[in-house]
C-alpha atoms as a PDB file:
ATOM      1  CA  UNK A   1       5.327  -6.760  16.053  1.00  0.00           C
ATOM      2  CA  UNK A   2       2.843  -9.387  14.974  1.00  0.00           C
ATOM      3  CA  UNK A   3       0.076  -9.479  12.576  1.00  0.00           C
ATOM      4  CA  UNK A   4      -3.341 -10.511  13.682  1.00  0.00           C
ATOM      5  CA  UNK A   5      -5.437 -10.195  10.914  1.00  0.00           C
ATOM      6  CA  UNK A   6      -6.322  -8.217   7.499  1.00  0.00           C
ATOM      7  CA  UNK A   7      -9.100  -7.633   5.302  1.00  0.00           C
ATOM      8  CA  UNK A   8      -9.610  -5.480   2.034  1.00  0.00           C
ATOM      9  CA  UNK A   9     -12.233  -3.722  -0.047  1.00  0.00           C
ATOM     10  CA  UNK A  10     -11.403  -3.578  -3.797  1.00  0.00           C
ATOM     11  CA  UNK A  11     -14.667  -1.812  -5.219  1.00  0.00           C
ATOM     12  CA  UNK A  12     -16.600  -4.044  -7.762  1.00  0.00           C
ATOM     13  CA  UNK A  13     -16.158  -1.745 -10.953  1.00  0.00           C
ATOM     14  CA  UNK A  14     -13.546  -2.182 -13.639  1.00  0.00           C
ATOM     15  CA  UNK A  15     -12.379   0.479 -16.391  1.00  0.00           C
ATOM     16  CA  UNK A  16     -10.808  -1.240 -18.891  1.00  0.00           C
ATOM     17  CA  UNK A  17      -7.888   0.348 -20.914  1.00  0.00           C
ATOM     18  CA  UNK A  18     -10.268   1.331 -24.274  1.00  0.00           C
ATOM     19  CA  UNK A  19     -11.713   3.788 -22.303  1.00  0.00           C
ATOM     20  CA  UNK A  20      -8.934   6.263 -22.479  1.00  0.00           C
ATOM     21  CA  UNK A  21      -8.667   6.160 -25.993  1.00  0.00           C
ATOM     22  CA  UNK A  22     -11.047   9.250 -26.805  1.00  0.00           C
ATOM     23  CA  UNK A  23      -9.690  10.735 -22.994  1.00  0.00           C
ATOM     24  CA  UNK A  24      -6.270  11.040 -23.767  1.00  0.00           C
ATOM     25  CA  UNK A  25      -5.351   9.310 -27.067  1.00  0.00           C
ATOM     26  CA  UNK A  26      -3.650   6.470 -25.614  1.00  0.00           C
ATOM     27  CA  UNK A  27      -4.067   2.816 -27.249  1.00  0.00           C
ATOM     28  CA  UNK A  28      -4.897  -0.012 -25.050  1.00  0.00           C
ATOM     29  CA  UNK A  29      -2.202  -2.095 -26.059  1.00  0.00           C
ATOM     30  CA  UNK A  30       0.466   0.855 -25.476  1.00  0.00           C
ATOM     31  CA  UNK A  31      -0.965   1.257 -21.853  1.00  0.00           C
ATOM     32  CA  UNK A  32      -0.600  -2.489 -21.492  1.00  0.00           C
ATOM     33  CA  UNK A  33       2.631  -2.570 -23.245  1.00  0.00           C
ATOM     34  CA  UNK A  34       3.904   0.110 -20.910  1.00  0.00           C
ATOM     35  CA  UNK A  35       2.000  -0.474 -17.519  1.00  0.00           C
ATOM     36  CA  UNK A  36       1.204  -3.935 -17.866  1.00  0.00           C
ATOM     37  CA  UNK A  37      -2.237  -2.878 -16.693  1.00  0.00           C
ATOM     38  CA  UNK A  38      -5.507  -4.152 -17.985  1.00  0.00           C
ATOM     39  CA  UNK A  39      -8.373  -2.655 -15.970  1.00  0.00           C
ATOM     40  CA  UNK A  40      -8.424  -0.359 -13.112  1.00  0.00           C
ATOM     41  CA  UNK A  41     -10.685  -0.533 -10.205  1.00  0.00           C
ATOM     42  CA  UNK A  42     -12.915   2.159  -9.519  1.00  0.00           C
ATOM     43  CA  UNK A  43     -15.196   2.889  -6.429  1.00  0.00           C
ATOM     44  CA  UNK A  44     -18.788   4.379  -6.643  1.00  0.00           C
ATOM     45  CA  UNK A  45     -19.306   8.319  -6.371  1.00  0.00           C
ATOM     46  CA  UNK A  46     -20.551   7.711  -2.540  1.00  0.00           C
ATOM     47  CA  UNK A  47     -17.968   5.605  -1.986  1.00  0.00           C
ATOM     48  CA  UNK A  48     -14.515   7.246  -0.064  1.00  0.00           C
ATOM     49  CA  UNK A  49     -11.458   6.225   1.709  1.00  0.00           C
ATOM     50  CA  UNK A  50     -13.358   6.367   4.450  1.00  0.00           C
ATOM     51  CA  UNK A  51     -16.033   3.880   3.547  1.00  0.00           C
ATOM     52  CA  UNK A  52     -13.880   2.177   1.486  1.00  0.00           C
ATOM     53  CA  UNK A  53     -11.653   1.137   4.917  1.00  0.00           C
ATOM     54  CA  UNK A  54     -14.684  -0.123   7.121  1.00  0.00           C
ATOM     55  CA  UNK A  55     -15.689  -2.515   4.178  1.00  0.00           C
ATOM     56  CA  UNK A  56     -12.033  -3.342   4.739  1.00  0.00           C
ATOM     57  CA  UNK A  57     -12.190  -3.579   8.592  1.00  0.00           C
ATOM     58  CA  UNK A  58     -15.403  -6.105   8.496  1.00  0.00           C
ATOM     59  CA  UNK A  59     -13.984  -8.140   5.727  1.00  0.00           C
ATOM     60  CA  UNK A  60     -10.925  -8.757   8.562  1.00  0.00           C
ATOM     61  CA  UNK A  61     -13.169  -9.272  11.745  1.00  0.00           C
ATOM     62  CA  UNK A  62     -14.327 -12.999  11.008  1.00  0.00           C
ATOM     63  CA  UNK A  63     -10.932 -13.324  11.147  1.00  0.00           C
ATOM     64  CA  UNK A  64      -9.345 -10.630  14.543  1.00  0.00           C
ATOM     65  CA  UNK A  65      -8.884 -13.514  17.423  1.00  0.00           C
ATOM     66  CA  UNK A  66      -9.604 -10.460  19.903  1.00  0.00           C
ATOM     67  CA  UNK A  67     -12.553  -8.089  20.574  1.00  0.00           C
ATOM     68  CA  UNK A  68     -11.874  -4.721  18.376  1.00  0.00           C
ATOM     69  CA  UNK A  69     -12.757  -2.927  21.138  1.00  0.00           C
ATOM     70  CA  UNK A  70      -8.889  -3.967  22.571  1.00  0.00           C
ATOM     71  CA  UNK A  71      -7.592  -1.868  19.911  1.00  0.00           C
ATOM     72  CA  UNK A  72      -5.584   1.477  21.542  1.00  0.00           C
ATOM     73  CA  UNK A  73      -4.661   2.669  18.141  1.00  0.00           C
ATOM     74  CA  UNK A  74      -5.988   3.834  15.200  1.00  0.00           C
ATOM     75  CA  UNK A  75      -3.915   4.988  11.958  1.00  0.00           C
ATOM     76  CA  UNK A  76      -5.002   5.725   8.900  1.00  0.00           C
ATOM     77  CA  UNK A  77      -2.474   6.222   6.016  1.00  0.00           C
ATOM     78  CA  UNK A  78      -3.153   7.748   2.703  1.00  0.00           C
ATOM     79  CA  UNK A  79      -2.949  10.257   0.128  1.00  0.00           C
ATOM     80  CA  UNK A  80      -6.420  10.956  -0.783  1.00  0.00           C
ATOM     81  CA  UNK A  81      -8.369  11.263   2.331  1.00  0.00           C
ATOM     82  CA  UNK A  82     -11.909  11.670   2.259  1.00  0.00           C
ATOM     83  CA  UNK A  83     -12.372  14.278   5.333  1.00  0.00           C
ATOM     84  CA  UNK A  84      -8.857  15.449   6.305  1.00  0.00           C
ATOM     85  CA  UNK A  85     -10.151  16.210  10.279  1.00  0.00           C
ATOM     86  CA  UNK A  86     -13.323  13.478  10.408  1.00  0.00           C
ATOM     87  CA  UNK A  87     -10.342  10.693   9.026  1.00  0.00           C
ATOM     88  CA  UNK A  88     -11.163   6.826   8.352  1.00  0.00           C
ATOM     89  CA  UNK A  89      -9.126   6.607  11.675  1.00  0.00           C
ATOM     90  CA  UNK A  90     -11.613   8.309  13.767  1.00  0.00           C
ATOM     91  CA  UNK A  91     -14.605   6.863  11.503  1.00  0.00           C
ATOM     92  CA  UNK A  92     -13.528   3.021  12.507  1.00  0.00           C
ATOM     93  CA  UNK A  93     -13.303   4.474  16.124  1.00  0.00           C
ATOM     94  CA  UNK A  94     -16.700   5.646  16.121  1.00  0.00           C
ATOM     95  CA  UNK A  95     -18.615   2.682  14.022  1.00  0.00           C
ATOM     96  CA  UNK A  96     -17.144   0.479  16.790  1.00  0.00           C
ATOM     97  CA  UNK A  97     -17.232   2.571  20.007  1.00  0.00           C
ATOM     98  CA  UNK A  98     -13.373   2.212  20.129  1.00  0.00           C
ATOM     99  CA  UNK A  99     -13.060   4.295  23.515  1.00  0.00           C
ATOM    100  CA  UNK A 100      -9.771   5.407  24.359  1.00  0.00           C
ATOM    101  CA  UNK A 101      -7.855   4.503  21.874  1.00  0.00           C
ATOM    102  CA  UNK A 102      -5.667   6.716  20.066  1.00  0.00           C
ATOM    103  CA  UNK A 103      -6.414   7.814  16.283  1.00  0.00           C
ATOM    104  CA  UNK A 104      -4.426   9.667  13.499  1.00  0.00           C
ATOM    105  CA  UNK A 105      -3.849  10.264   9.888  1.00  0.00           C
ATOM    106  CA  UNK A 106      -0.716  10.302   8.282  1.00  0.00           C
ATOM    107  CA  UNK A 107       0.499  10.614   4.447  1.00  0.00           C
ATOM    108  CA  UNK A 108       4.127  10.053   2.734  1.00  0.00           C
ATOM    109  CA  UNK A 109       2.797   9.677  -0.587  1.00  0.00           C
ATOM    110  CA  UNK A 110       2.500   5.759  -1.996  1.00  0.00           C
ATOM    111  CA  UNK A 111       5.154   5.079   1.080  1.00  0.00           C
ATOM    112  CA  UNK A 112       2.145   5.637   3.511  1.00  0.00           C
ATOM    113  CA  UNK A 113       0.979   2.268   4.923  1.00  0.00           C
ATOM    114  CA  UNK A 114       4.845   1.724   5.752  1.00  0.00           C
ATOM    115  CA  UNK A 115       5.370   4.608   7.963  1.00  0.00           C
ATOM    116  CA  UNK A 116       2.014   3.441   9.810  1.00  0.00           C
ATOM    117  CA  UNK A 117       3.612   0.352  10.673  1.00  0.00           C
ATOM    118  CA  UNK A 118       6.797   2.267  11.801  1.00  0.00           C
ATOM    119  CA  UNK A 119       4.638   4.828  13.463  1.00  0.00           C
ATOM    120  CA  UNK A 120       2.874   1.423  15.120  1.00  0.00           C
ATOM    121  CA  UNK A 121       5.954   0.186  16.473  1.00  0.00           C
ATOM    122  CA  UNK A 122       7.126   3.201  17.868  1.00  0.00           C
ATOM    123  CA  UNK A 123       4.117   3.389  20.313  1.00  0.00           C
ATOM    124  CA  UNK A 124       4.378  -0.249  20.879  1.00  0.00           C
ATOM    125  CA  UNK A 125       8.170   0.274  21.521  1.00  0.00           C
ATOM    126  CA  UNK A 126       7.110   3.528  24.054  1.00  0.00           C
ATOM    127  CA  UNK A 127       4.427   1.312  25.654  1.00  0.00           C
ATOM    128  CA  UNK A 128       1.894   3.336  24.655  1.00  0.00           C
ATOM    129  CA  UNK A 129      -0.035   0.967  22.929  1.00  0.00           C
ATOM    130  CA  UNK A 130      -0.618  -2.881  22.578  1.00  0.00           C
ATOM    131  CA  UNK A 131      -2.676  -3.594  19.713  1.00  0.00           C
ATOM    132  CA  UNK A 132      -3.085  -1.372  16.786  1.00  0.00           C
ATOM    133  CA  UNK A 133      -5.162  -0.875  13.555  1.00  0.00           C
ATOM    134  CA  UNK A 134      -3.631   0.470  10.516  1.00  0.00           C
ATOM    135  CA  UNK A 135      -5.893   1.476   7.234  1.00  0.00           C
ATOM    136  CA  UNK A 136      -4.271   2.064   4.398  1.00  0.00           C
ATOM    137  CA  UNK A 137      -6.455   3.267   1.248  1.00  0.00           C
ATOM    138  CA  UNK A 138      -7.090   5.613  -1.680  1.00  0.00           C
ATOM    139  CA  UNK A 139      -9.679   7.155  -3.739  1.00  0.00           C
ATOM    140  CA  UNK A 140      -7.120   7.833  -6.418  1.00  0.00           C
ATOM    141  CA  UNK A 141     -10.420   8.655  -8.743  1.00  0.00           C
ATOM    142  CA  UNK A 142     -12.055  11.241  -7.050  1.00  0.00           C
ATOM    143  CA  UNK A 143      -8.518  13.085  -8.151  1.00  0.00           C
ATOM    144  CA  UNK A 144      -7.087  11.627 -11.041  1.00  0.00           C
ATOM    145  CA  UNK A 145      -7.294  13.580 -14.837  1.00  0.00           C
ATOM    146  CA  UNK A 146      -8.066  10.737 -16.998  1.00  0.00           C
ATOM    147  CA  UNK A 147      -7.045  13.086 -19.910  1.00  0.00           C
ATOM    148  CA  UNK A 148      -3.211  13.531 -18.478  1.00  0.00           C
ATOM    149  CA  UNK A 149      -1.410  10.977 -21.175  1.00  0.00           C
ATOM    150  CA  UNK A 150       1.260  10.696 -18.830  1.00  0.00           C
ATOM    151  CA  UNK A 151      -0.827   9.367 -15.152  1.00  0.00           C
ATOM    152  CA  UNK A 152      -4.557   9.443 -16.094  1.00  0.00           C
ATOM    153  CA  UNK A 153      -4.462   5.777 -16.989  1.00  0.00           C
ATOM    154  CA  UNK A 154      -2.462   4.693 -14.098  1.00  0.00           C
ATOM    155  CA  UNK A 155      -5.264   4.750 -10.818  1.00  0.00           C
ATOM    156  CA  UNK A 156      -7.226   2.503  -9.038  1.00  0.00           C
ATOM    157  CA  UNK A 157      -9.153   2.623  -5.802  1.00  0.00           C
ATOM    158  CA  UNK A 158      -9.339   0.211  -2.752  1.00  0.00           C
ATOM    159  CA  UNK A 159      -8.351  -0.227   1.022  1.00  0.00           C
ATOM    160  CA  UNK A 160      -6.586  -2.218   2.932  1.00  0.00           C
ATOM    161  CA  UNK A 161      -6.923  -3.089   7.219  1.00  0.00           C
ATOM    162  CA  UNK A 162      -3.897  -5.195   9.041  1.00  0.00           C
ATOM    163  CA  UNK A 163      -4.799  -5.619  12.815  1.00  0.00           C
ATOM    164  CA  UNK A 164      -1.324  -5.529  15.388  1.00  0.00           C
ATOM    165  CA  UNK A 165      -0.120  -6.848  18.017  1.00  0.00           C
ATOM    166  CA  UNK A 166       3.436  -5.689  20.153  1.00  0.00           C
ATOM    167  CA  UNK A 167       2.864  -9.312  21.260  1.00  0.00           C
ATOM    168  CA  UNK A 168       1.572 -12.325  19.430  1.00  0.00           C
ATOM    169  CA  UNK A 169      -2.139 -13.210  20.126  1.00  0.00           C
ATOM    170  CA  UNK A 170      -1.752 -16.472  17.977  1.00  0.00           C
ATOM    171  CA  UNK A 171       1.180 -18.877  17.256  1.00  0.00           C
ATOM    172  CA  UNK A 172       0.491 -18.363  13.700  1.00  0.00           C
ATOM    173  CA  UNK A 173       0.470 -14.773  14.060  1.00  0.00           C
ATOM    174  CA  UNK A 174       3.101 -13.532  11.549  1.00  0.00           C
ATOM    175  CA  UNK A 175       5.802 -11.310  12.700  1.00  0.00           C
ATOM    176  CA  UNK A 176       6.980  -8.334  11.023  1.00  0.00           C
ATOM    177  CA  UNK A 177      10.413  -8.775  11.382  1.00  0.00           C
ATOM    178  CA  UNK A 178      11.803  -4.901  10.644  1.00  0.00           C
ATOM    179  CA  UNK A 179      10.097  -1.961   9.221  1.00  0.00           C
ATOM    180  CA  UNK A 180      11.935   0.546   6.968  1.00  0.00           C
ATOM    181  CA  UNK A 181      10.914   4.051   6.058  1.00  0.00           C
ATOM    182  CA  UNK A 182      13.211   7.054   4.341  1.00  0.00           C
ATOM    183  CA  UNK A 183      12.194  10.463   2.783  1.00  0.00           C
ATOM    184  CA  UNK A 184      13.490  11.014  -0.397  1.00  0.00           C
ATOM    185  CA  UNK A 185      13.177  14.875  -0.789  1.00  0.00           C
ATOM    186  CA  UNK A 186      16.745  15.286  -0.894  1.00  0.00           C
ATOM    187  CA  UNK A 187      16.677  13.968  -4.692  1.00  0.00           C
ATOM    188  CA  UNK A 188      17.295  16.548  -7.584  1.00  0.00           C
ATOM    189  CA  UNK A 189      13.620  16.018  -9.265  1.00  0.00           C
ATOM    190  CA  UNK A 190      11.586  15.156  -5.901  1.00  0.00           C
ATOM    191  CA  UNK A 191       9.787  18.420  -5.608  1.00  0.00           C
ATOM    192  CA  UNK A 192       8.572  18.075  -9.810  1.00  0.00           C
ATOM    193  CA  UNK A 193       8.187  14.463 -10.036  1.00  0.00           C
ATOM    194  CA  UNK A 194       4.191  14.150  -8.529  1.00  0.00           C
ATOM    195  CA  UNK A 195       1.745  16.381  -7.434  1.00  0.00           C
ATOM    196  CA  UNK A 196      -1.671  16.116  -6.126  1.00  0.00           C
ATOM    197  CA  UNK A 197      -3.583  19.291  -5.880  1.00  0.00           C
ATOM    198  CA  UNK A 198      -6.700  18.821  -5.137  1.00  0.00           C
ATOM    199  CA  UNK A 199      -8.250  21.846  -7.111  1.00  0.00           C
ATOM    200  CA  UNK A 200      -5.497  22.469  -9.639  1.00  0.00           C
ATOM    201  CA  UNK A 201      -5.551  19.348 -11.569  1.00  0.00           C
ATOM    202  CA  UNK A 202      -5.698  16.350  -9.296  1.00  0.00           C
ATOM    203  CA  UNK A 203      -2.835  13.886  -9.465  1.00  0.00           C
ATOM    204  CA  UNK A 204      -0.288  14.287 -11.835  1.00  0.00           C
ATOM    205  CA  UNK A 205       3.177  12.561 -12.638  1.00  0.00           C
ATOM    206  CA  UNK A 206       5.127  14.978 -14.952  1.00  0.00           C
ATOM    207  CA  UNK A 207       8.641  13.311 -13.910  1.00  0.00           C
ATOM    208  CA  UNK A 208       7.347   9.907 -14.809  1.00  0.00           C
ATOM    209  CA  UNK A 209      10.558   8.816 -16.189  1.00  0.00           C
ATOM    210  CA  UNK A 210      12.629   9.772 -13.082  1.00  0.00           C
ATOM    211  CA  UNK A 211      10.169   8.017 -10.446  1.00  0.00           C
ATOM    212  CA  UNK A 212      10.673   4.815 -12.469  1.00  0.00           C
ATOM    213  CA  UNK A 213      14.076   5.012 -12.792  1.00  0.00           C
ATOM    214  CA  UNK A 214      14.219   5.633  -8.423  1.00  0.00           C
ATOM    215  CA  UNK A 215      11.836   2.789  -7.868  1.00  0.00           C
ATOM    216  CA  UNK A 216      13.875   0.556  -9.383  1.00  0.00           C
ATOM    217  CA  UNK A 217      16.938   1.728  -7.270  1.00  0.00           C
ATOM    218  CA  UNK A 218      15.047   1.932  -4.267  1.00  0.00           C
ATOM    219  CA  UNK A 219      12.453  -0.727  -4.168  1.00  0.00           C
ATOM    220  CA  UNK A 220      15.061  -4.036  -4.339  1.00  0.00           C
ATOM    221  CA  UNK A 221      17.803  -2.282  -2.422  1.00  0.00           C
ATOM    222  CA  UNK A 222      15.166  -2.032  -0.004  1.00  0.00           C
ATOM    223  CA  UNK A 223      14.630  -5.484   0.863  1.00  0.00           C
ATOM    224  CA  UNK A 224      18.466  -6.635   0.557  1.00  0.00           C
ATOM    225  CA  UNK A 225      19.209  -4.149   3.696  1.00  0.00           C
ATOM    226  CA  UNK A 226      16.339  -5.649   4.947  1.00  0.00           C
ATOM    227  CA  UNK A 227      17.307  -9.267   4.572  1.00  0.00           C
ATOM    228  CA  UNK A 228      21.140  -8.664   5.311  1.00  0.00           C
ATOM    229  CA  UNK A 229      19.923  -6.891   8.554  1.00  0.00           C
ATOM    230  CA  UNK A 230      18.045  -9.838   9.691  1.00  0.00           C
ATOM    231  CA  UNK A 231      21.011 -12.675   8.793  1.00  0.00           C
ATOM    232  CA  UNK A 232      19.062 -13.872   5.468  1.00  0.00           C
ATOM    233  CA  UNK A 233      20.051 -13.940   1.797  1.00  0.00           C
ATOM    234  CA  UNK A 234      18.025 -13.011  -1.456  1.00  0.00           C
ATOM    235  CA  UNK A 235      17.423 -17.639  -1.734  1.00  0.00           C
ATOM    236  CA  UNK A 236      15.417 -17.116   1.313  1.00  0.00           C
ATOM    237  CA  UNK A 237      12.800 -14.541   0.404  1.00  0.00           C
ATOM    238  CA  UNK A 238       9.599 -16.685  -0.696  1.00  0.00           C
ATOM    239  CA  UNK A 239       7.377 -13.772  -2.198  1.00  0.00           C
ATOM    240  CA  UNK A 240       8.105 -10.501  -2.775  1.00  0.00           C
ATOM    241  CA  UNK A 241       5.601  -7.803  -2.957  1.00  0.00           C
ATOM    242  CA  UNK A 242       6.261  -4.015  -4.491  1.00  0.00           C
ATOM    243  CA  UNK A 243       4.112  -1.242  -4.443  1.00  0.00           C
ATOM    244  CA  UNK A 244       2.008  -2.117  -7.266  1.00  0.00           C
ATOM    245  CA  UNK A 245       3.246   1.469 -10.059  1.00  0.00           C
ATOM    246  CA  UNK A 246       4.331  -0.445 -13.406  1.00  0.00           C
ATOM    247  CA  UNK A 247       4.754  -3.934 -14.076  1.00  0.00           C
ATOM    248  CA  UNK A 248       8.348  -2.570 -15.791  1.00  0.00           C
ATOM    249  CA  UNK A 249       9.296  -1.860 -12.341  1.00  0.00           C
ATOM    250  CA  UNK A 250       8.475  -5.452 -11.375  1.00  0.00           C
ATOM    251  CA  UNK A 251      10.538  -6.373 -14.124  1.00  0.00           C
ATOM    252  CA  UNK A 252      13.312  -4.334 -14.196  1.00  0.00           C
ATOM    253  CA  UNK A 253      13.475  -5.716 -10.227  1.00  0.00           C
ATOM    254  CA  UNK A 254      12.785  -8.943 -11.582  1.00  0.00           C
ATOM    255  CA  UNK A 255      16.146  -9.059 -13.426  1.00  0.00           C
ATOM    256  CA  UNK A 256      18.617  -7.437 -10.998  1.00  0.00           C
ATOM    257  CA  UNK A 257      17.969  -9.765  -8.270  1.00  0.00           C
ATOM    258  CA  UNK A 258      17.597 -12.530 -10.700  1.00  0.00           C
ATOM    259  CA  UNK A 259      14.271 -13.695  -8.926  1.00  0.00           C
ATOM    260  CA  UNK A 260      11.761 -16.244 -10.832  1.00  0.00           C
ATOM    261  CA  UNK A 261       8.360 -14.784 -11.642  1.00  0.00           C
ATOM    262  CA  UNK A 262       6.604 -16.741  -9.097  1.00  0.00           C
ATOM    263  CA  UNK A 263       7.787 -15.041  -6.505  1.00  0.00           C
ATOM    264  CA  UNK A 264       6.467 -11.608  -7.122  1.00  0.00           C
ATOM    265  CA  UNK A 265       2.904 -11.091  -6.328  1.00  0.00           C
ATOM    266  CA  UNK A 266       0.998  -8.427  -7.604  1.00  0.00           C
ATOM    267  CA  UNK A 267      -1.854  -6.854  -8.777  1.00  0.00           C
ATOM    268  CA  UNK A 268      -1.581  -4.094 -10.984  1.00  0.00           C
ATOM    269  CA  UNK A 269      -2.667  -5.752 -14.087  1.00  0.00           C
ATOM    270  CA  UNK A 270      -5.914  -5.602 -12.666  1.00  0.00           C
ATOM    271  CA  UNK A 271      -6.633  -2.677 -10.102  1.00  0.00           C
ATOM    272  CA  UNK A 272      -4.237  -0.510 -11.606  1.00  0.00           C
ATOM    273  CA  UNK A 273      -1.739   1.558  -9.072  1.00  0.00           C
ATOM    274  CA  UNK A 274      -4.162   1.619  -5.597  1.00  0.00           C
ATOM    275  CA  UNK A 275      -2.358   3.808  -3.827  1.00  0.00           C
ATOM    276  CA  UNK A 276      -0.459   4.063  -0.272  1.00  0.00           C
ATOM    277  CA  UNK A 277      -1.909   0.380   0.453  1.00  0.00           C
ATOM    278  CA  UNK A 278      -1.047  -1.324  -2.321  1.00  0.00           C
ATOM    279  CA  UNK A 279       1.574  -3.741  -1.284  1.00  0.00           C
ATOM    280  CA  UNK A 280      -0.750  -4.170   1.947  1.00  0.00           C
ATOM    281  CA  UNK A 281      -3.626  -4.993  -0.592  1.00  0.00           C
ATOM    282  CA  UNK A 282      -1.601  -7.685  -1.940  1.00  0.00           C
ATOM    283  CA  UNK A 283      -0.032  -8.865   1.037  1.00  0.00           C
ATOM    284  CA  UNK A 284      -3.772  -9.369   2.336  1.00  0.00           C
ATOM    285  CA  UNK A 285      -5.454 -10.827  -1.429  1.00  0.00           C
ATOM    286  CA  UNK A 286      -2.712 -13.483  -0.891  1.00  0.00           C
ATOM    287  CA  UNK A 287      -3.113 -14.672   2.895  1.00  0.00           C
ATOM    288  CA  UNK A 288      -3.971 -17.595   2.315  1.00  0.00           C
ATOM    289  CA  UNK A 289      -1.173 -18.694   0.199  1.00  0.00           C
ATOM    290  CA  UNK A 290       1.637 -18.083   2.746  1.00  0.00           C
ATOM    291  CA  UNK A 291       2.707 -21.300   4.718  1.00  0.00           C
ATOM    292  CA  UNK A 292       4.806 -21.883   7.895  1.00  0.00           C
ATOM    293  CA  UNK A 293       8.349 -20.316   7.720  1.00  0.00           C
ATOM    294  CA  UNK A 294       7.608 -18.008   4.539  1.00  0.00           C
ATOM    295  CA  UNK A 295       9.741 -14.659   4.212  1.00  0.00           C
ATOM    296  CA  UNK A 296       7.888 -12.033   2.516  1.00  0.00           C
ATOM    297  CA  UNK A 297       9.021  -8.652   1.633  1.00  0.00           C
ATOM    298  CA  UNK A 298       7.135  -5.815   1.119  1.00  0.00           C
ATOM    299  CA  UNK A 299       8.818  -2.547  -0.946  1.00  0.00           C
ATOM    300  CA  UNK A 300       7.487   1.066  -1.861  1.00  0.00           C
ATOM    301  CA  UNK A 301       8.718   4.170  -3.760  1.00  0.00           C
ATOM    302  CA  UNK A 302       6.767   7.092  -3.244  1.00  0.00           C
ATOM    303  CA  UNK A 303       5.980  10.561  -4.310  1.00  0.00           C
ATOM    304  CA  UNK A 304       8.072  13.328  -2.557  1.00  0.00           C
ATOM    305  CA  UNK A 305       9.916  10.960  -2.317  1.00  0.00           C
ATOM    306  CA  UNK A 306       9.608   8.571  -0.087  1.00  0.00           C
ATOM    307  CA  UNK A 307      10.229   5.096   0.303  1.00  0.00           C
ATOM    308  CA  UNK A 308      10.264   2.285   2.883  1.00  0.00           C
ATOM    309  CA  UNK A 309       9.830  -1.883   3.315  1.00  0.00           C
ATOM    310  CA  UNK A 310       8.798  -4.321   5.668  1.00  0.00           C
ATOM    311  CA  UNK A 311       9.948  -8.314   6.413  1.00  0.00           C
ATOM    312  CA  UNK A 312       7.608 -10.329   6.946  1.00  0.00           C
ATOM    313  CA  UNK A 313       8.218 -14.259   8.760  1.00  0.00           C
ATOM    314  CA  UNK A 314       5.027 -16.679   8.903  1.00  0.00           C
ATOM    315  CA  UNK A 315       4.688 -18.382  11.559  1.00  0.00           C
END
């Protein structure tokens, strides 16, 4: 499976950490201290993961060597859709007069954009389909209770687009080498450790401690299966992308593996935690960084839990 192109939309605004001072009596430089995050993006009221993804679509197009018309499927992945039967799926498909191809929603908590991709290569593997769109976004504002000292300071919004190919379109198309997904709900604190209800209190995290304490499990044992599956070693990985929760988590990862700090690429510090595309997000802020032969790994922990990872080879 091959990547084509990808594009993002990160909305303009920034909430900085002062603002939840009065909200939920939390200190700026505890937030940073525990978060690592500075500001948080945050889209405009008529803004949605809908809209959000077709800002993310176009800003990939200059880019899609093919017509987007050639598309024959359309996933969108996320917690926090906009219209749950009119999804960003079936909004792309109708901007762009995407006839016949095939378009779904799917959600696994922050682990959603990975089980698009495996849901992708399934109907590549079935024949099915042949080139594929996957959206990955979330309005995590339109839900989150910025008085909750425990996840109100946590969310950002934005929206990522990867365009796919079964077969490469380019020689410089990179390949996604294996794809990774698990559910987690077998774990003892799964069914307590996040909620979103959309009209009982939005998101909320009251097992904090415990999805921390998984992530860091699950996230870098991840990408060893990943890289022992595919005959490569931890030396080999050039960048290595988690789903973007807590800087402690990149940390914590940081020092198992014993991995340098300029191999992790990230975010957070400035949009915050964006959601079930995050690691996309920052696969796609970064594309231009990635040379010829890089190995890049992309990990995610997820509510419910969930969890999955991708390897990614440039070509």
């Amino acid at each position: 499976m091959f990547i084509n192109a990808t594009g993002y939309y990160v909305p303009a605004d920034r909430v900085d950490n002062a603002h939840f001072r009065e909200l939920n009596g939390l200190t700026s430089e505890w937030i940073e201290q525990r978060t690592g995050i500075l500001t948080r993006s945050k889209s405009k009221p008529e803004e949605n993961v809908n809209t959000m993804s077709v800002e993310a679509v176009r800003d990939a197009l200059p880019r899609l060597p093919y017509d987007i018309k050639e598309v024959d499927l359309i996933v969108s992945a996320s917690y926090s859709p906009h219209d749950t039967v009119a999804t960003a799926a079936h909004t792309v498909q109708h901007l762009y007069q995407i006839a016949g191809a095939k378009a779904l929603y799917l959600s696994s908590a922050c682990s959603s954009f990975m089980n698009a991709l495996e849901v992708v290569e399934g109907y590549f593997a079935s024949g099915k389909a042949k080139k594929a769109l996957v959206l990955s976004g979330d309005k995590n504002s339109a839900y989150a209770n910025e008085t909750d000292p425990k996840s109100g300071h946590l969310w950002g919004d934005a929206a990522a687009a990867f365009f796919l190919s079964k077969e490469p379109v380019n020689e410089t198309d990179a390949e996604i080498l294996e794809v990774y997904t698990c559910g987690l709900g077998d774990l003892p604190k799964a069914m307590e450790a996040v909620h979103l209800f959309p009209k009982e209190g939005g998101i909320s995290m009251p097992e904090g401690r415990d999805v921390f304490m998984q992530a860091c499990t699950y996230m870098p044992k991840n990408v060893l299966n990943l890289l022992a599956n595919q005959g490569y070693t931890l030396d080999d990985l050039s960048y290595f992308i988690g789903h973007q929760a807590n800087m402690r988590i990149m940390a914590n990862i940081a020092k198992q593996l014993n991995l340098p700090e300029e191999k992790f690429l990230h975010n957070i510090e400035e949009l915050g935690n964006t959601g079930s595309g995050s690691s996309a997000l920052v696969y796609a802020q970064n594309a231009n960084r990635y040379k010829r032969g890089d190995l890049v790994a992309l990990t995610v922990f997820g509510g419910g839990y969930s969890t999955g990872a991708c390897l990614i080879k440039q070509r």
